[in-house]
Protein backbone atom coordinates (compact mmCIF):
# COMPACT_ATOMS: atom_id res chain seq x y z
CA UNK A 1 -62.73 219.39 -45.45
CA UNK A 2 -65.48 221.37 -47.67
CA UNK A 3 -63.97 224.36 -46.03
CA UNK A 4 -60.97 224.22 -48.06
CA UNK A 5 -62.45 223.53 -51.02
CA UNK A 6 -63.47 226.76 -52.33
CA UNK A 7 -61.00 228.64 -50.40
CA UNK A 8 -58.90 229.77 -53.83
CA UNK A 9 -61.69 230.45 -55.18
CA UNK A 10 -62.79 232.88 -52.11
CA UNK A 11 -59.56 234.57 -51.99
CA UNK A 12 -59.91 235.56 -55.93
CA UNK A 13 -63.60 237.49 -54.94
CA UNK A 14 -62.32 238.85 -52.04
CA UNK A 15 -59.21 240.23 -54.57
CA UNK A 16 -61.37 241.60 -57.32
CA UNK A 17 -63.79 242.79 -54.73
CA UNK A 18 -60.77 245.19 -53.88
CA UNK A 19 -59.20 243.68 -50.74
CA UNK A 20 -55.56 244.71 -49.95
CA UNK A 21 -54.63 241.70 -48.09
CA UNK A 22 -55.85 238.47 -46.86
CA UNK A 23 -55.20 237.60 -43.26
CA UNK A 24 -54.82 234.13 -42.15
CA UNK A 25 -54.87 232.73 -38.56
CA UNK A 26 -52.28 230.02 -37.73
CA UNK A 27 -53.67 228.11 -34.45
CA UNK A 28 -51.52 224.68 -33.43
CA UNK A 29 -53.81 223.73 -31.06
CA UNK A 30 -52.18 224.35 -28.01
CA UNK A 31 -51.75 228.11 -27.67
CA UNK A 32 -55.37 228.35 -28.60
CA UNK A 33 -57.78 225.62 -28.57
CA UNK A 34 -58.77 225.77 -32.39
CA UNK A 35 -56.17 223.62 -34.88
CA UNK A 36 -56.18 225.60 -38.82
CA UNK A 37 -54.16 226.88 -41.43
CA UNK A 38 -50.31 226.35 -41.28
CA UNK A 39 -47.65 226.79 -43.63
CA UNK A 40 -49.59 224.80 -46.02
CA UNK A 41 -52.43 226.57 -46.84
CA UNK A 42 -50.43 229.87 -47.17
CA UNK A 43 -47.91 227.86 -49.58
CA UNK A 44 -51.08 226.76 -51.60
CA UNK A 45 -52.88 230.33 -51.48
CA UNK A 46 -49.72 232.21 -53.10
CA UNK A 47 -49.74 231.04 -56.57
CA UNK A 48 -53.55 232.29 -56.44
CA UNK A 49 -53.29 235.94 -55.08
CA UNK A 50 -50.40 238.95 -55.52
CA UNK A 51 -52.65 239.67 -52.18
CA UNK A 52 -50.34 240.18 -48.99
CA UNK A 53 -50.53 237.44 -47.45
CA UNK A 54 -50.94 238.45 -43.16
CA UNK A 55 -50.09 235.61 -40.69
CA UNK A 56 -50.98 235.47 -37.60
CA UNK A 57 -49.10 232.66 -35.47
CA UNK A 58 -51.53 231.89 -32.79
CA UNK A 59 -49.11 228.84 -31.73
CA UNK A 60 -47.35 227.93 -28.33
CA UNK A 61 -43.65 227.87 -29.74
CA UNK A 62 -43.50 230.37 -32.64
CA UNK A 63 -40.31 229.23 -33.52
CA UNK A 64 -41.47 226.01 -34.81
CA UNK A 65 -43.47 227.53 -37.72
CA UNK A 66 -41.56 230.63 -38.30
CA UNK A 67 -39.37 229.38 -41.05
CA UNK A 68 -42.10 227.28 -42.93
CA UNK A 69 -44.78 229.90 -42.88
CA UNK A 70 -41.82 232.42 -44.22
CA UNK A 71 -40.57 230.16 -46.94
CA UNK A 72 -44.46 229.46 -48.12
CA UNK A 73 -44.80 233.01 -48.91
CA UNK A 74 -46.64 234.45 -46.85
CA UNK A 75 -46.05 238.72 -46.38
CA UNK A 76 -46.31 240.09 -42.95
CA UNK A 77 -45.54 237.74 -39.88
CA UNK A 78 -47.30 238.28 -36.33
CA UNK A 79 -47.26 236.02 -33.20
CA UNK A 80 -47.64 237.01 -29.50
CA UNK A 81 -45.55 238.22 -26.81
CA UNK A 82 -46.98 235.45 -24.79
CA UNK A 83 -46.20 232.70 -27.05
CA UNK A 84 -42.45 232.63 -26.20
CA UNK A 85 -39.86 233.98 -23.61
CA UNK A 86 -37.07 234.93 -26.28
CA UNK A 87 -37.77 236.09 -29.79
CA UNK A 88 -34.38 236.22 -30.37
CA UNK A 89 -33.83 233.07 -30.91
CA UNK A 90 -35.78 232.94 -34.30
CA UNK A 91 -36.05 236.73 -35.33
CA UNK A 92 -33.13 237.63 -38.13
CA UNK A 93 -33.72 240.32 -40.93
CA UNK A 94 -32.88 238.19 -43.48
């Protein structure tokens, strides 16, 4: 997809334009119609960036993605209340 292409590139400007973080919407389709970045992309932007990297799990069972988006290295983790019944199955502090 030409989108990705330049994305590293696009996330450098953004940096030296003086962004503090780059946010990054994770959509599976199903809790919202759009499909896009997953684990990934977010895996593929951290060598690029020191940026923060803010995800946003727009997906139906958070729990599936949780671990892989955390382990790519991305920095701040959001999903929605309506995406799942019982965060406690997949929320820990470590």
């Amino acid at each position: 997809m030409q989108i990705f292409a330049t994305l590293g590139e696009d996330v450098k400007k953004v940096e030296q334009l003086g962004a503090d973080w780059i946010h990054i919407d994770a959509m599976d389709g199903q809790f919202v119609p759009n499909l896009t970045l997953g684990p990934n992309i977010v895996e593929g932007l951290r060598p690029i960036t020191t940026l923060t990297l803010d995800c946003h799990l727009m997906v139906q069972e958070p729990e599936r993605f949780v671990k892989g988006i955390c382990k790519s290295g991305g920095g701040l983790y959001f999903c929605s209340y309506r995406s799942n019944k019982s965060y406690s199955s997949y929320l820990t502090t470590d």
